[in-house]
N, C-alpha and C. Protein backbone atom coordinates (compact mmCIF):
# COMPACT_ATOMS: atom_id res chain seq x y z
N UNK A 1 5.58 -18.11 -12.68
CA UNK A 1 4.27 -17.84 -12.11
C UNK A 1 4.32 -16.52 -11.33
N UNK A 2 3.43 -15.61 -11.23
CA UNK A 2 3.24 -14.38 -11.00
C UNK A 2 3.18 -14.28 -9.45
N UNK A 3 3.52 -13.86 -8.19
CA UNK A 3 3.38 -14.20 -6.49
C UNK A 3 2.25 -13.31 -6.68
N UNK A 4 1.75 -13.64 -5.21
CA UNK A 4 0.55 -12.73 -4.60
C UNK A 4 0.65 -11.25 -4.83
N UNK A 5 1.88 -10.83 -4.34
CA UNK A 5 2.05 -9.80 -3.83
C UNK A 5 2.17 -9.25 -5.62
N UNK A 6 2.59 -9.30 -6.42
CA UNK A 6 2.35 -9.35 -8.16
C UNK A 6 0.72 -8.82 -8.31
N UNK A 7 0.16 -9.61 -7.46
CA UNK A 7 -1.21 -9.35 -8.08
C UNK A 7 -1.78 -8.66 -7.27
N UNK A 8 -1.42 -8.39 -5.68
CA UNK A 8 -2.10 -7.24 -4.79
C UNK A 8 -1.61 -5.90 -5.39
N UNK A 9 0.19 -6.05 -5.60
CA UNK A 9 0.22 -4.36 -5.78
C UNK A 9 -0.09 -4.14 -7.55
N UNK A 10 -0.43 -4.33 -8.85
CA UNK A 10 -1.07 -4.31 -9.58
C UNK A 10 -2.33 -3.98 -9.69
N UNK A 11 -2.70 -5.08 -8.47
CA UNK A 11 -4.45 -4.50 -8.66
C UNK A 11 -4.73 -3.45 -7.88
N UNK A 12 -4.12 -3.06 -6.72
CA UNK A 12 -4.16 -1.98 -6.03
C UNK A 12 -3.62 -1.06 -7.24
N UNK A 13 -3.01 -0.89 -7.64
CA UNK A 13 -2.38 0.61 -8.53
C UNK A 13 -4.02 0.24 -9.86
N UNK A 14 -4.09 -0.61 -10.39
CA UNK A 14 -5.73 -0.31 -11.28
C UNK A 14 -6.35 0.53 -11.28
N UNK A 15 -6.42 0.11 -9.40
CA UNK A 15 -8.05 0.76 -8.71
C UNK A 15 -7.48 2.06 -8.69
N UNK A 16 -6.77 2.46 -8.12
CA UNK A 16 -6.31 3.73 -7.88
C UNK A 16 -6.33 4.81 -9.72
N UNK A 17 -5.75 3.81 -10.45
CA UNK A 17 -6.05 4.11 -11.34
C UNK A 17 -7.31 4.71 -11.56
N UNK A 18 -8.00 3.43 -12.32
CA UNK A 18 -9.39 3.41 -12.52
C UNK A 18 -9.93 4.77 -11.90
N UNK A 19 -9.76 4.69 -10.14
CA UNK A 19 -10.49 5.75 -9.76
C UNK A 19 -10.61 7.40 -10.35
N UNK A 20 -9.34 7.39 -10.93
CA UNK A 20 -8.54 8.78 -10.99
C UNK A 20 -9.02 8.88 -12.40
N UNK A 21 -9.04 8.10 -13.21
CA UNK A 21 -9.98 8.69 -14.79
C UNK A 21 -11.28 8.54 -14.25
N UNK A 22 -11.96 7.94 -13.62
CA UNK A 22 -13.13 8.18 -13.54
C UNK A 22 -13.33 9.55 -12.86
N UNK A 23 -12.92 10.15 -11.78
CA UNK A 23 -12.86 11.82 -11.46
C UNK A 23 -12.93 12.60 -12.57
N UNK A 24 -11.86 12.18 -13.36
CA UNK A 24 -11.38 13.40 -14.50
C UNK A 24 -12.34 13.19 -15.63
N UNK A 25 -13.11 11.66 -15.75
CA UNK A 25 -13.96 11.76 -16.97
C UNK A 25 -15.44 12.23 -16.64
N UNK A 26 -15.77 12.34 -14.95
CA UNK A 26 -16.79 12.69 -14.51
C UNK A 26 -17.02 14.26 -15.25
N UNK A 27 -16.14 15.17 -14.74
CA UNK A 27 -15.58 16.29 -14.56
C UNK A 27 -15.48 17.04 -16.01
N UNK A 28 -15.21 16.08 -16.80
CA UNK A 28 -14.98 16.93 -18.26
C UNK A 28 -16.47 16.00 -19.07
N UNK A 29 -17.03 15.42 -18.59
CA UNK A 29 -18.34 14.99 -18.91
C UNK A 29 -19.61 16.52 -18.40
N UNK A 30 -19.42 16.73 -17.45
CA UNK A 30 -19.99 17.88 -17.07
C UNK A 30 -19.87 19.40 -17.73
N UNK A 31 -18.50 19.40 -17.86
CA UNK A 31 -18.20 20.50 -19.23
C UNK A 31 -18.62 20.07 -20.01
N UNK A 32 -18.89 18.99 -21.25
CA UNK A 32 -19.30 18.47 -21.98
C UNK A 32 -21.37 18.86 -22.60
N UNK A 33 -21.43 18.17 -21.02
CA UNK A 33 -22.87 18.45 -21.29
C UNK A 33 -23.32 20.05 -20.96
N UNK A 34 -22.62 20.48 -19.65
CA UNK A 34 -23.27 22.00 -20.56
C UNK A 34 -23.09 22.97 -21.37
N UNK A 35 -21.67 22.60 -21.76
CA UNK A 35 -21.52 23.12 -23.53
C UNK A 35 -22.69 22.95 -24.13
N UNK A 36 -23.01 21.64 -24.59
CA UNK A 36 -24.12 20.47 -25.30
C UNK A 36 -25.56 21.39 -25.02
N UNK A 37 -25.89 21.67 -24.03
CA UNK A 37 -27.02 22.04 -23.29
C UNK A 37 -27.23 23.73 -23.84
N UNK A 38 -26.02 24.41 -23.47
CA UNK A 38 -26.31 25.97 -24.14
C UNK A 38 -26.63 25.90 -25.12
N UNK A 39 -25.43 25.32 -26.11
CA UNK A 39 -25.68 25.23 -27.54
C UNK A 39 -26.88 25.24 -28.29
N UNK A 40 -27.93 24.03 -27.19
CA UNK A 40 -28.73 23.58 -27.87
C UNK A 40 -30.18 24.48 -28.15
N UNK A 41 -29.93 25.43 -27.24
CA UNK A 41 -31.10 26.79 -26.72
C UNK A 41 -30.84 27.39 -28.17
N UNK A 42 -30.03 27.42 -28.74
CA UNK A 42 -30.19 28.50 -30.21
C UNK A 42 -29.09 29.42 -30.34
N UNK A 43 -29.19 30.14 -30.86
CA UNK A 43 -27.62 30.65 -31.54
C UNK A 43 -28.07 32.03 -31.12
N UNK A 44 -28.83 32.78 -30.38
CA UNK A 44 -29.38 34.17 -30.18
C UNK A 44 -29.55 34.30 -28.81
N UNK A 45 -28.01 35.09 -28.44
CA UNK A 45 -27.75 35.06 -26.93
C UNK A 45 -27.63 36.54 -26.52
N UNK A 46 -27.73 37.47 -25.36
CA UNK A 46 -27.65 39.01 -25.02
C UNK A 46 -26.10 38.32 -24.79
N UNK A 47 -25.53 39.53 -24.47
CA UNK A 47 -24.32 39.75 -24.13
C UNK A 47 -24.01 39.35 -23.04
N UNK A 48 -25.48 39.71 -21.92
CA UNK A 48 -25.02 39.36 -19.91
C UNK A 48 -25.37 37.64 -20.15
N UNK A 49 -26.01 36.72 -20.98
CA UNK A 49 -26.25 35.47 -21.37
C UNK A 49 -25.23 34.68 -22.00
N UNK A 50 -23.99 35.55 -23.04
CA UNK A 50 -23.18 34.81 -23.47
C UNK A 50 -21.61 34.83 -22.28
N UNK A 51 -21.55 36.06 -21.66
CA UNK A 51 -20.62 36.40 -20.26
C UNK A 51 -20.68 35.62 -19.08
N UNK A 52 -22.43 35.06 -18.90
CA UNK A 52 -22.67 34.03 -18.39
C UNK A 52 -22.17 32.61 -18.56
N UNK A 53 -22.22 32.65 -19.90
CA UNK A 53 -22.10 31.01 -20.52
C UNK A 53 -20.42 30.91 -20.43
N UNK A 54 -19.71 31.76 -20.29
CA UNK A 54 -18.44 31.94 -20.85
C UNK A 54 -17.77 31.54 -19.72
N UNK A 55 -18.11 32.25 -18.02
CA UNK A 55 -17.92 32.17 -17.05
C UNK A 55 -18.01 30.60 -16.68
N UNK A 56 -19.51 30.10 -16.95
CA UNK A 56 -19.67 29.02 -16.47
C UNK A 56 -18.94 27.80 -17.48
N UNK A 57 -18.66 27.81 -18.12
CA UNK A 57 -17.38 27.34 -19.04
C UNK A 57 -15.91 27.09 -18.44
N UNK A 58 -15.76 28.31 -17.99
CA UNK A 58 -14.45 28.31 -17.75
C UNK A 58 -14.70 27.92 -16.19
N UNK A 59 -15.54 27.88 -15.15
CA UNK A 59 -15.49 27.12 -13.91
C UNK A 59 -15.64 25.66 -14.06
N UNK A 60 -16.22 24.87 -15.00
CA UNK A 60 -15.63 23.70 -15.56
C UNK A 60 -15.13 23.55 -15.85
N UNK A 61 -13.92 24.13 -16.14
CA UNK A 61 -12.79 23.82 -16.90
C UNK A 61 -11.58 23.68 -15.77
N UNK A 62 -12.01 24.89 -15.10
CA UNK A 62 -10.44 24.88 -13.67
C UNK A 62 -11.42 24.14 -12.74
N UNK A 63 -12.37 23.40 -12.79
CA UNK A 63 -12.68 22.24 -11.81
C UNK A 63 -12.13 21.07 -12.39
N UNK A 64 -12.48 20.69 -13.92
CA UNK A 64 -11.62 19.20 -14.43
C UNK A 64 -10.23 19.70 -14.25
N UNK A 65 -9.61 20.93 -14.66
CA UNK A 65 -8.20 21.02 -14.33
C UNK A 65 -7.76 20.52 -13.03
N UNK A 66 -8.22 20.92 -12.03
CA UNK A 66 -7.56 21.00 -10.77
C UNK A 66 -8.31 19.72 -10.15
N UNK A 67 -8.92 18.83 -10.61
CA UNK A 67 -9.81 17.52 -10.29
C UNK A 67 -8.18 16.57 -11.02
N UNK A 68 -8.03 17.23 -11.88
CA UNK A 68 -6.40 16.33 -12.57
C UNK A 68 -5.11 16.39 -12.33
N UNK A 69 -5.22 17.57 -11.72
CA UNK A 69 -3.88 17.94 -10.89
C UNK A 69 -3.97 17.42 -9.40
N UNK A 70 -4.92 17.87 -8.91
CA UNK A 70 -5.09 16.83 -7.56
C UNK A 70 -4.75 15.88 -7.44
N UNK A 71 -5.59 15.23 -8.42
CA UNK A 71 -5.74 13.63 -8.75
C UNK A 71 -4.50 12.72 -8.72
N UNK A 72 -3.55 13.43 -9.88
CA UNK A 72 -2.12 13.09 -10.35
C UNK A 72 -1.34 13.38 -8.69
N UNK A 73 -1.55 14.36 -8.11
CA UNK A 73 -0.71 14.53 -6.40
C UNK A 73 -0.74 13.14 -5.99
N UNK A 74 -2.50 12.80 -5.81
CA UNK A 74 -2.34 11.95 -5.16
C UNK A 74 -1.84 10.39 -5.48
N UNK A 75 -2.07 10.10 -6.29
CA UNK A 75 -1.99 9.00 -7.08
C UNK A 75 -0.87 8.30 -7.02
N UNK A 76 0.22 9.43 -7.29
CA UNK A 76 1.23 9.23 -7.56
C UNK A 76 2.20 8.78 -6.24
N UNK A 77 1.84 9.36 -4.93
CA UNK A 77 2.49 8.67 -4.01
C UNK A 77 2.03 8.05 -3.55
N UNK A 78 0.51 7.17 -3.57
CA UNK A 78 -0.04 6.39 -3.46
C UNK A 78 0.33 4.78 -4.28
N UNK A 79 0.46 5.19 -5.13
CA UNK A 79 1.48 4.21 -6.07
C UNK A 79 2.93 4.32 -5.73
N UNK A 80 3.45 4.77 -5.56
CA UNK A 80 4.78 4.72 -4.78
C UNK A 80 4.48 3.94 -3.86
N UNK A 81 3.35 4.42 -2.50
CA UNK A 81 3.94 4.06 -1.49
C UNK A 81 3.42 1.85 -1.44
N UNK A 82 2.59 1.60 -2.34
CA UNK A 82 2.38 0.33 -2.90
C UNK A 82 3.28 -0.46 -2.99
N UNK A 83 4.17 0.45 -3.99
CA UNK A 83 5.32 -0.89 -3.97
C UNK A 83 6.64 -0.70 -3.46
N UNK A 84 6.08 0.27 -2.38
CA UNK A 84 7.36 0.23 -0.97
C UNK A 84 6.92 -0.51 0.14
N UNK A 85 5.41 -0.83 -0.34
CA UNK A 85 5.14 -1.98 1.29
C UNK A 85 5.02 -2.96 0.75
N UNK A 86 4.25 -3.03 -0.57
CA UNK A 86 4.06 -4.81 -1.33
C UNK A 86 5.16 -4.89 -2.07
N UNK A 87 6.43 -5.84 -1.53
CA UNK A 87 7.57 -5.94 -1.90
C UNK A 87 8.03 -7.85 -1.76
């Protein structure tokens, strides 16, 4: 049979889980849709419109990046420090 403490530090590491794809799927959902969103304006862009789009591309991109690198910092000794107290 599985003890308490089995099922506190498990479900504590989930959540922590859970939390940490939900950041990163927020994050690359947002790149997602305004890819989705330019695209959808038409294929006939100026140059200062596509430099625009390109920019704002790539600031979604090193926001899900660094939303995943964060994320993974924290996580990770957060889960450590779980099952150095629920023992």
């Amino acid at each position: 049979m599985m003890s308490r403490k089995f099922w506190i530090r498990w479900t504590s590491i989930a959540l922590i889980c859970i939390a940490y794809y939900f950041i990163v799927f927020y994050f690359n959902l947002i790149f997602a849709v305004n890819f989705s969103e330019t695209m959808s304006q038409g294929g006939n862009f100026t140059a200062s419109q596509c430099i625009w789009f390109v920019k704002e591309q790539l600031q979604n991109h090193n926001d899900s990046a660094s939303a995943s690198i964060i994320g993974f910092g924290i996580c990770v000794p957060l889960i450590l420090l779980i099952f150095k107290k629920v023992r």
